[in-house]
PDB file of N, CA and C in Angstrom:
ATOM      1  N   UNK A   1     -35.325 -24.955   9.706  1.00  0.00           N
ATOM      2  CA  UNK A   1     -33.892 -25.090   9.804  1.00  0.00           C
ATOM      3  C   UNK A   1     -33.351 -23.890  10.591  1.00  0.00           C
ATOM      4  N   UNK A   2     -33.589 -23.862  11.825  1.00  0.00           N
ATOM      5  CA  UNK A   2     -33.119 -22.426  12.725  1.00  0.00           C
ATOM      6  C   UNK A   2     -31.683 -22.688  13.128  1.00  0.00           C
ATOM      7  N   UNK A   3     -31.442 -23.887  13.285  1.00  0.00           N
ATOM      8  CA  UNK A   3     -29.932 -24.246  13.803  1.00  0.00           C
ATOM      9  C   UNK A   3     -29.090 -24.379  12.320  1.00  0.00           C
ATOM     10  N   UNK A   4     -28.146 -23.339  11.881  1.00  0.00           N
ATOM     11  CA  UNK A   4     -27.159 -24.009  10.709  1.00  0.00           C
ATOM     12  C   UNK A   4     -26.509 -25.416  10.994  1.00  0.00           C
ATOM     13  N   UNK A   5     -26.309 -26.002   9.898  1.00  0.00           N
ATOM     14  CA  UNK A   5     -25.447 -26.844  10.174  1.00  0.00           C
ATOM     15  C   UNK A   5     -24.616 -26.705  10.075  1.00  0.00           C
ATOM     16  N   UNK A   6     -23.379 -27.698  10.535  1.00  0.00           N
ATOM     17  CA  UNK A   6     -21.648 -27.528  10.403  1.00  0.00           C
ATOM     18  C   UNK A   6     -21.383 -27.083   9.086  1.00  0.00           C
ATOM     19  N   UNK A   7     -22.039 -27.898   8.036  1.00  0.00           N
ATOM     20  CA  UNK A   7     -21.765 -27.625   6.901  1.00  0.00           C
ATOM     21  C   UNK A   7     -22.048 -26.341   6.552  1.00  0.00           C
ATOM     22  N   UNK A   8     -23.094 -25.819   6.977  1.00  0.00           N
ATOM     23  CA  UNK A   8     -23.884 -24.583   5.910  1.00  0.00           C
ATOM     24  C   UNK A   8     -22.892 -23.554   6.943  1.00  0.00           C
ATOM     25  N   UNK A   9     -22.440 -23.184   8.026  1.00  0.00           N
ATOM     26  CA  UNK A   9     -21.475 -22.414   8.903  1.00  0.00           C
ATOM     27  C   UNK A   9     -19.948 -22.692   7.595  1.00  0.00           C
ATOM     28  N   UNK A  10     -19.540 -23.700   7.527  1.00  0.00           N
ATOM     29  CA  UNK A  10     -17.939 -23.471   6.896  1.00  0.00           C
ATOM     30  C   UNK A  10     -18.311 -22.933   5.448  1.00  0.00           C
ATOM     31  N   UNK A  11     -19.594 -23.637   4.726  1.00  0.00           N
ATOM     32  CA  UNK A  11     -19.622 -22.447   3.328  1.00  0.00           C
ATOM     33  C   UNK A  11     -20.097 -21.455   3.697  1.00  0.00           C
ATOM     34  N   UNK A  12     -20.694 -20.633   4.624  1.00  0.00           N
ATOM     35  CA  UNK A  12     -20.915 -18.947   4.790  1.00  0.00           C
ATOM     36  C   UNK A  12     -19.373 -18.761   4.930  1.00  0.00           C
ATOM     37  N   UNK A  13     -18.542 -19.540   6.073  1.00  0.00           N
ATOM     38  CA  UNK A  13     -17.290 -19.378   5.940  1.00  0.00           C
ATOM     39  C   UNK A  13     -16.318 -18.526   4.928  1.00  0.00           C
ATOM     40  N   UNK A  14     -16.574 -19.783   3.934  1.00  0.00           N
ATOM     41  CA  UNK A  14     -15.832 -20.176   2.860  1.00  0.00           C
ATOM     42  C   UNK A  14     -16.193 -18.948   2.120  1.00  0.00           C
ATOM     43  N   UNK A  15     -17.793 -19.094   1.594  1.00  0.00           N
ATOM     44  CA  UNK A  15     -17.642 -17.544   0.785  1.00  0.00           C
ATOM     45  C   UNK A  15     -17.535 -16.267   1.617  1.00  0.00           C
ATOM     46  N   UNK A  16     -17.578 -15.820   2.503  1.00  0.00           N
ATOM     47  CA  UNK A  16     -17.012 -14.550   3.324  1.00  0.00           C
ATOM     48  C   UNK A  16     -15.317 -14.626   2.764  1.00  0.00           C
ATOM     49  N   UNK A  17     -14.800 -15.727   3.035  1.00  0.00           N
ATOM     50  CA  UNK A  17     -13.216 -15.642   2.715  1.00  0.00           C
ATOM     51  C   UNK A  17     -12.692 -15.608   1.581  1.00  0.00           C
ATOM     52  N   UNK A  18     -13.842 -16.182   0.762  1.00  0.00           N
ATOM     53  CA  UNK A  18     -13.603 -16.070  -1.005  1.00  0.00           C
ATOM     54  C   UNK A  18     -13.738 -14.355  -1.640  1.00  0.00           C
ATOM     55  N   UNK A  19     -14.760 -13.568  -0.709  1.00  0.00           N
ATOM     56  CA  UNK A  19     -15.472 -12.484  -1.250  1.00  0.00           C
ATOM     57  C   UNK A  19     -13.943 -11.393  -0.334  1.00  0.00           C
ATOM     58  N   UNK A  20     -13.608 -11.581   0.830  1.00  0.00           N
ATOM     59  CA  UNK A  20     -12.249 -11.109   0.915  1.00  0.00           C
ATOM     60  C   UNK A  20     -11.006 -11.343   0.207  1.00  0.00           C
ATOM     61  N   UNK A  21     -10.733 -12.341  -0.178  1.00  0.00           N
ATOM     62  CA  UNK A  21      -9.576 -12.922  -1.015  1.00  0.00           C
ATOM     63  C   UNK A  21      -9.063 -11.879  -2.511  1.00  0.00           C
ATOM     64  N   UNK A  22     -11.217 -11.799  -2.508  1.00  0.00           N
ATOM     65  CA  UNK A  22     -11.023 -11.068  -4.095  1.00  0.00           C
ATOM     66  C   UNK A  22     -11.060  -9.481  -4.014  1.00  0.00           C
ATOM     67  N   UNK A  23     -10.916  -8.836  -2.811  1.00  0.00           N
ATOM     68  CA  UNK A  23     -11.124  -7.417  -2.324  1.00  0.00           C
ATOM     69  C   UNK A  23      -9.658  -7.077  -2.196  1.00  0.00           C
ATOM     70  N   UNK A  24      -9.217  -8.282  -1.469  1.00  0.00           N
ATOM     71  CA  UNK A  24      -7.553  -7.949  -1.092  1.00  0.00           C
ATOM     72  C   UNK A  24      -6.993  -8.529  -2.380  1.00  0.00           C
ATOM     73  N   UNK A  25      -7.038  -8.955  -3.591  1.00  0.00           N
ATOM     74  CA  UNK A  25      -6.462  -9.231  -4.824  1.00  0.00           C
ATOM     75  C   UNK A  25      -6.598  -7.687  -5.421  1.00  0.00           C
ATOM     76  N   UNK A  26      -7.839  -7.212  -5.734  1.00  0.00           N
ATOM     77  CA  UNK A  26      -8.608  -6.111  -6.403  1.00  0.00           C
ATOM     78  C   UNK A  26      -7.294  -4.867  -5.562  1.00  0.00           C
ATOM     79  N   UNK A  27      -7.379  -4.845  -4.338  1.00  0.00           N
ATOM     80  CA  UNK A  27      -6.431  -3.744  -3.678  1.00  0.00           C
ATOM     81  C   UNK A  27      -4.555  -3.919  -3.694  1.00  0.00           C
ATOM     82  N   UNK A  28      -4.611  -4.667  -3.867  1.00  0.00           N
ATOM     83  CA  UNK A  28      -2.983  -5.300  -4.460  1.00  0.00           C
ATOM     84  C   UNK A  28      -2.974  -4.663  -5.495  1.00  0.00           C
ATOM     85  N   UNK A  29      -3.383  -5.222  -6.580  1.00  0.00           N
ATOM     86  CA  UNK A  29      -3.387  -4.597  -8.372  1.00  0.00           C
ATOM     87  C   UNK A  29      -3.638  -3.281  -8.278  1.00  0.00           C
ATOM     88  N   UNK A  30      -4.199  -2.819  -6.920  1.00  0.00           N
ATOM     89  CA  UNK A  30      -4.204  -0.793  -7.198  1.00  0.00           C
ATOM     90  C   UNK A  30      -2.648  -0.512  -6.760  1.00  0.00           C
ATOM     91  N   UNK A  31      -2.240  -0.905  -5.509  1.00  0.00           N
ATOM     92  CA  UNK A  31      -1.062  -0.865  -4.746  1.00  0.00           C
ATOM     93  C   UNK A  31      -0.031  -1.138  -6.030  1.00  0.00           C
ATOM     94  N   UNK A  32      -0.165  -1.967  -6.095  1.00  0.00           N
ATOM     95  CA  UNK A  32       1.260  -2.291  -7.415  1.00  0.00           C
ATOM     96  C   UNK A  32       0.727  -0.880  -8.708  1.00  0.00           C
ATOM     97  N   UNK A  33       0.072  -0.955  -9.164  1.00  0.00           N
ATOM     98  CA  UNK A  33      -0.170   0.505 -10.013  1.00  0.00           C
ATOM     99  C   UNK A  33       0.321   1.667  -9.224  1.00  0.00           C
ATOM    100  N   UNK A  34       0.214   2.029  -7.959  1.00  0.00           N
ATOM    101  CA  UNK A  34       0.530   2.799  -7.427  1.00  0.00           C
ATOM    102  C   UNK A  34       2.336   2.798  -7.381  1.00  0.00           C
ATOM    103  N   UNK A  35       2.956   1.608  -7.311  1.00  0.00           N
ATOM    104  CA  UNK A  35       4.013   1.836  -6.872  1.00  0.00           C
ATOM    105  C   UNK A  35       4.467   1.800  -8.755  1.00  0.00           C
ATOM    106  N   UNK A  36       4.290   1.565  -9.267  1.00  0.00           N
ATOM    107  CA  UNK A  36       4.706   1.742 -10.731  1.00  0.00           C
ATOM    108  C   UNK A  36       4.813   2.977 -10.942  1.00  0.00           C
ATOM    109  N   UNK A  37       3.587   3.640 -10.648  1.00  0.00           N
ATOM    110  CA  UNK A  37       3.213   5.328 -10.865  1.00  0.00           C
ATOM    111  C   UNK A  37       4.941   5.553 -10.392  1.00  0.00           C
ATOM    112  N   UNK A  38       4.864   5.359  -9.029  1.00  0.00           N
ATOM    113  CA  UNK A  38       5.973   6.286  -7.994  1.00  0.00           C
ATOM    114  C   UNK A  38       6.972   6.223  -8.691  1.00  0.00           C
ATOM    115  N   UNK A  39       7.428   5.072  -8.813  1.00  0.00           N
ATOM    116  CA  UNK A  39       8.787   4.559  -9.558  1.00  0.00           C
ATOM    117  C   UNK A  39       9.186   5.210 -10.779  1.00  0.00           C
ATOM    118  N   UNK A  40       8.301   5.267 -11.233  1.00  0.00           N
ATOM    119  CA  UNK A  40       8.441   6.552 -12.868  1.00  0.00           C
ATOM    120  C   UNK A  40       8.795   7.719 -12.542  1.00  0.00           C
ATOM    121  N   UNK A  41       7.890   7.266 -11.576  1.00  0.00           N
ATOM    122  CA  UNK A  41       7.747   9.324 -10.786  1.00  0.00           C
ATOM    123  C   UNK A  41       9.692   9.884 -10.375  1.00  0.00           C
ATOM    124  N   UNK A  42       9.866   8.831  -9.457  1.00  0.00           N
ATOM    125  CA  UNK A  42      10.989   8.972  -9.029  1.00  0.00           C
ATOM    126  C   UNK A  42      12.307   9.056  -9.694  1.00  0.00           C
ATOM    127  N   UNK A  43      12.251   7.674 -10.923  1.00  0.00           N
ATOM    128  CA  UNK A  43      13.216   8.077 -11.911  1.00  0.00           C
ATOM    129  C   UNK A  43      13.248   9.353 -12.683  1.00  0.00           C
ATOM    130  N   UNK A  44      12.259   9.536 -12.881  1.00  0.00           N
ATOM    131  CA  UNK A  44      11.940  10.515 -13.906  1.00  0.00           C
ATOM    132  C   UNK A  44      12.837  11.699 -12.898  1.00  0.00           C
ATOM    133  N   UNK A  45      12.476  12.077 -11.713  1.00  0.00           N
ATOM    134  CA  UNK A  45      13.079  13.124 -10.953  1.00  0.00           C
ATOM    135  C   UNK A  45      14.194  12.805 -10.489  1.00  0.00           C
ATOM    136  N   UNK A  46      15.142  11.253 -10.550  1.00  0.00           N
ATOM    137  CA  UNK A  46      16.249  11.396 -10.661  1.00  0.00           C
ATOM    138  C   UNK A  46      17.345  11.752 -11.903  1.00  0.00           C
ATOM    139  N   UNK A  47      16.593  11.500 -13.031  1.00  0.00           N
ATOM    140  CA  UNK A  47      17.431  12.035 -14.364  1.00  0.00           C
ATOM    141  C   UNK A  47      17.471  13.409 -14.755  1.00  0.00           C
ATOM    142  N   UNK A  48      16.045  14.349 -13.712  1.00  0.00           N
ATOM    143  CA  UNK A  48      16.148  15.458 -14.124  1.00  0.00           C
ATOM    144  C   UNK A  48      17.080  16.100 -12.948  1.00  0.00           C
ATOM    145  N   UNK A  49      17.210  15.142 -12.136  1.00  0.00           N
ATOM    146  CA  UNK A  49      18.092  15.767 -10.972  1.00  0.00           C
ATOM    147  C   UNK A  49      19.661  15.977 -11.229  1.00  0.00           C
ATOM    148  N   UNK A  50      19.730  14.443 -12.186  1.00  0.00           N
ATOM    149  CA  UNK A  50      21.329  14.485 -12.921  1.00  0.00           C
ATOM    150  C   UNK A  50      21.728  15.766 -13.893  1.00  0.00           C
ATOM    151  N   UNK A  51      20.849  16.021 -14.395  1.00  0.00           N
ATOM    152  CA  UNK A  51      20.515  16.834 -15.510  1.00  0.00           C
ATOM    153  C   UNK A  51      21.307  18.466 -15.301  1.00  0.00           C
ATOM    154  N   UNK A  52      20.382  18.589 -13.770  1.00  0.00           N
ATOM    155  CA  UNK A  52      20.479  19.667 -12.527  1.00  0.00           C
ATOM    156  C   UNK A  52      21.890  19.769 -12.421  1.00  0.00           C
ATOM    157  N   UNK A  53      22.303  19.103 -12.134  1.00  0.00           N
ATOM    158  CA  UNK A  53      23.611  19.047 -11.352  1.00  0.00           C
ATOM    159  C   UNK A  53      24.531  19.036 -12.441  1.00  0.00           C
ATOM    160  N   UNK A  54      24.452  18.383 -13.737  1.00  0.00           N
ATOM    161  CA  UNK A  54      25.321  18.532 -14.517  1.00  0.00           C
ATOM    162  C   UNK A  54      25.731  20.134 -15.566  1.00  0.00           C
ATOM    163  N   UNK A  55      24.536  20.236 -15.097  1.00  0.00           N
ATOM    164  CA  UNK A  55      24.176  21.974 -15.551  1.00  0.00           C
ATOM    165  C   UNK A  55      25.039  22.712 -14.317  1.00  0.00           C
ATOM    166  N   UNK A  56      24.882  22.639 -13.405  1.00  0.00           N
ATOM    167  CA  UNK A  56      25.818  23.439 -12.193  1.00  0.00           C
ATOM    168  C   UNK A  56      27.111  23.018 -12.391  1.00  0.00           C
ATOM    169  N   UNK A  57      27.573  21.888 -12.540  1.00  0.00           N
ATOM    170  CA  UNK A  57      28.511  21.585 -12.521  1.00  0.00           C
ATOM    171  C   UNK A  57      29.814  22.102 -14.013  1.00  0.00           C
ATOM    172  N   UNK A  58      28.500  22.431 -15.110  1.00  0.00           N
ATOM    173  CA  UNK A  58      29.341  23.022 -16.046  1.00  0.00           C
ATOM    174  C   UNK A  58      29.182  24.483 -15.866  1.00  0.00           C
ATOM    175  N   UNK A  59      28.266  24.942 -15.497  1.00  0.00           N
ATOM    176  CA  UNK A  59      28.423  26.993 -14.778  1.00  0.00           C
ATOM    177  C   UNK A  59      29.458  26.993 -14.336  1.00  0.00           C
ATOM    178  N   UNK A  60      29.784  26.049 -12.850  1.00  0.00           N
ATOM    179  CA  UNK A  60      30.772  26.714 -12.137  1.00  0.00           C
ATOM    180  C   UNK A  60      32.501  26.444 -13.258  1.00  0.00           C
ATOM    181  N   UNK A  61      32.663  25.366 -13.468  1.00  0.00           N
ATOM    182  CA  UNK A  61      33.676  25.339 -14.359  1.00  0.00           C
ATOM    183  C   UNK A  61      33.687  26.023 -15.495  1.00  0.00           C
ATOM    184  N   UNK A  62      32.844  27.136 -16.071  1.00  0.00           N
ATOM    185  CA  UNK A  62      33.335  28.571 -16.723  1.00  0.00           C
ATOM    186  C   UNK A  62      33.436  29.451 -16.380  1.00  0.00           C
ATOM    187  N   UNK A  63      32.839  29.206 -14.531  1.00  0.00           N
ATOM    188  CA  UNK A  63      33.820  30.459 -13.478  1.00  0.00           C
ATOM    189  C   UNK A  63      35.010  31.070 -13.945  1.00  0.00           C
ATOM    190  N   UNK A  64      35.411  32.071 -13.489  1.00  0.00           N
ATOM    191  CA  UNK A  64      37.205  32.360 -13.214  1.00  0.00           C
ATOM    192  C   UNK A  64      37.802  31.473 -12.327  1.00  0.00           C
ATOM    193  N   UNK A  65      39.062  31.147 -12.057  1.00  0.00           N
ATOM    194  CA  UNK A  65      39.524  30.663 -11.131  1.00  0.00           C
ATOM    195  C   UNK A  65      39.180  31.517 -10.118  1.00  0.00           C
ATOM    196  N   UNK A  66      39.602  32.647  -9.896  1.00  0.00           N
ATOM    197  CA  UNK A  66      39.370  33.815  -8.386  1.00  0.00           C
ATOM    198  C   UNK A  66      37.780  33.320  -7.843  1.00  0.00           C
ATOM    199  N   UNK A  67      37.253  33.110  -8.951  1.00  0.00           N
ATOM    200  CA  UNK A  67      35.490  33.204  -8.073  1.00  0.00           C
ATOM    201  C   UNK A  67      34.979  32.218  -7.991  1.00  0.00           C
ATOM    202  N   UNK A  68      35.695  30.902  -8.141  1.00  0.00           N
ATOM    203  CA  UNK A  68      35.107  29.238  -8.380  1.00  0.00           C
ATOM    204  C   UNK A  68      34.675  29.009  -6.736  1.00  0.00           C
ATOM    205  N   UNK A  69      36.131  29.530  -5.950  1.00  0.00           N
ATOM    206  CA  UNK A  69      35.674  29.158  -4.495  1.00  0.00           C
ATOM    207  C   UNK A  69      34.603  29.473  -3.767  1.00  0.00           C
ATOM    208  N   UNK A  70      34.347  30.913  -4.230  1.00  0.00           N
ATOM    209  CA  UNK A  70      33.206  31.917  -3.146  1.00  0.00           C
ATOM    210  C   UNK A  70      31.886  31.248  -4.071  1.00  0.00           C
ATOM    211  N   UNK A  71      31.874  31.198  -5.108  1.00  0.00           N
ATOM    212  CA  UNK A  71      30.793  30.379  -5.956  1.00  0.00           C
ATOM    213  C   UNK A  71      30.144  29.143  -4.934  1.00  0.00           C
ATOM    214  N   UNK A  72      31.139  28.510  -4.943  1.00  0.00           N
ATOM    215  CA  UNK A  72      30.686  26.832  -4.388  1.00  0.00           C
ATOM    216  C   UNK A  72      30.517  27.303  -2.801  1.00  0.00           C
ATOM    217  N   UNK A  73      31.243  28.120  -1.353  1.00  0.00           N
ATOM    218  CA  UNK A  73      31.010  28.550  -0.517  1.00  0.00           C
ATOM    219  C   UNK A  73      29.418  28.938  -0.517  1.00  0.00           C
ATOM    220  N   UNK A  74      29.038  30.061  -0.972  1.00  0.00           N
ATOM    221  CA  UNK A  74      27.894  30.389  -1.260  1.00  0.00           C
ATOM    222  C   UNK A  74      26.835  29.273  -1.678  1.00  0.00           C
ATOM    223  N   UNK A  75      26.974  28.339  -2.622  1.00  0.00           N
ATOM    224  CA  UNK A  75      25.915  27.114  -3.159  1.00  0.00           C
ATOM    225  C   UNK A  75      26.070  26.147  -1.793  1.00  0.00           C
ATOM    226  N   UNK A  76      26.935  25.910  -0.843  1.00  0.00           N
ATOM    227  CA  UNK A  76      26.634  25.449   0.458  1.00  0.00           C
ATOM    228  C   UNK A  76      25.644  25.375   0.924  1.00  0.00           C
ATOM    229  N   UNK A  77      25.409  24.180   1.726  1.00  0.00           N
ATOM    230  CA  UNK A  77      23.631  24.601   2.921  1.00  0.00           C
ATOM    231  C   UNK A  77      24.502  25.371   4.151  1.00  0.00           C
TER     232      UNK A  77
END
């Protein structure tokens, strides 16, 4: 049998595309874990970011009035 047949060519086919199908399933389910990770990641560093800011935001309002301005001037980029 040196010549495949039609048939025995579309199942090498078939399982080559079955044995990819399940490589690119297997790498999806990491990708989605990955973006779960991030997403935590990210909230997590946006609540501590609120956190941040709500903390600055009560410093400067036990400023003096005289030094509230040069305060916030200075915290500028």
């Amino acid at each position: 049998m040196a010549n495949p047949t039609q048939i025995d060519q579309i199942a090498e086919r078939v399982e080559r595309l079955l044995l990819r199908y399940e490589e690119l399933q297997r790498t999806n389910a990491l990708l989605a874990e990955q973006v779960e990770v991030l997403t935590h990641e990210r909230d997590s560093l946006k609540s501590r970011l609120g956190a941040a800011r709500a903390r600055v935001e009560a410093l400067l309002e036990r400023l003096p009035e005289s030094q509230a301005p040069a305060a916030i001037n200075k915290a500028a980029p």
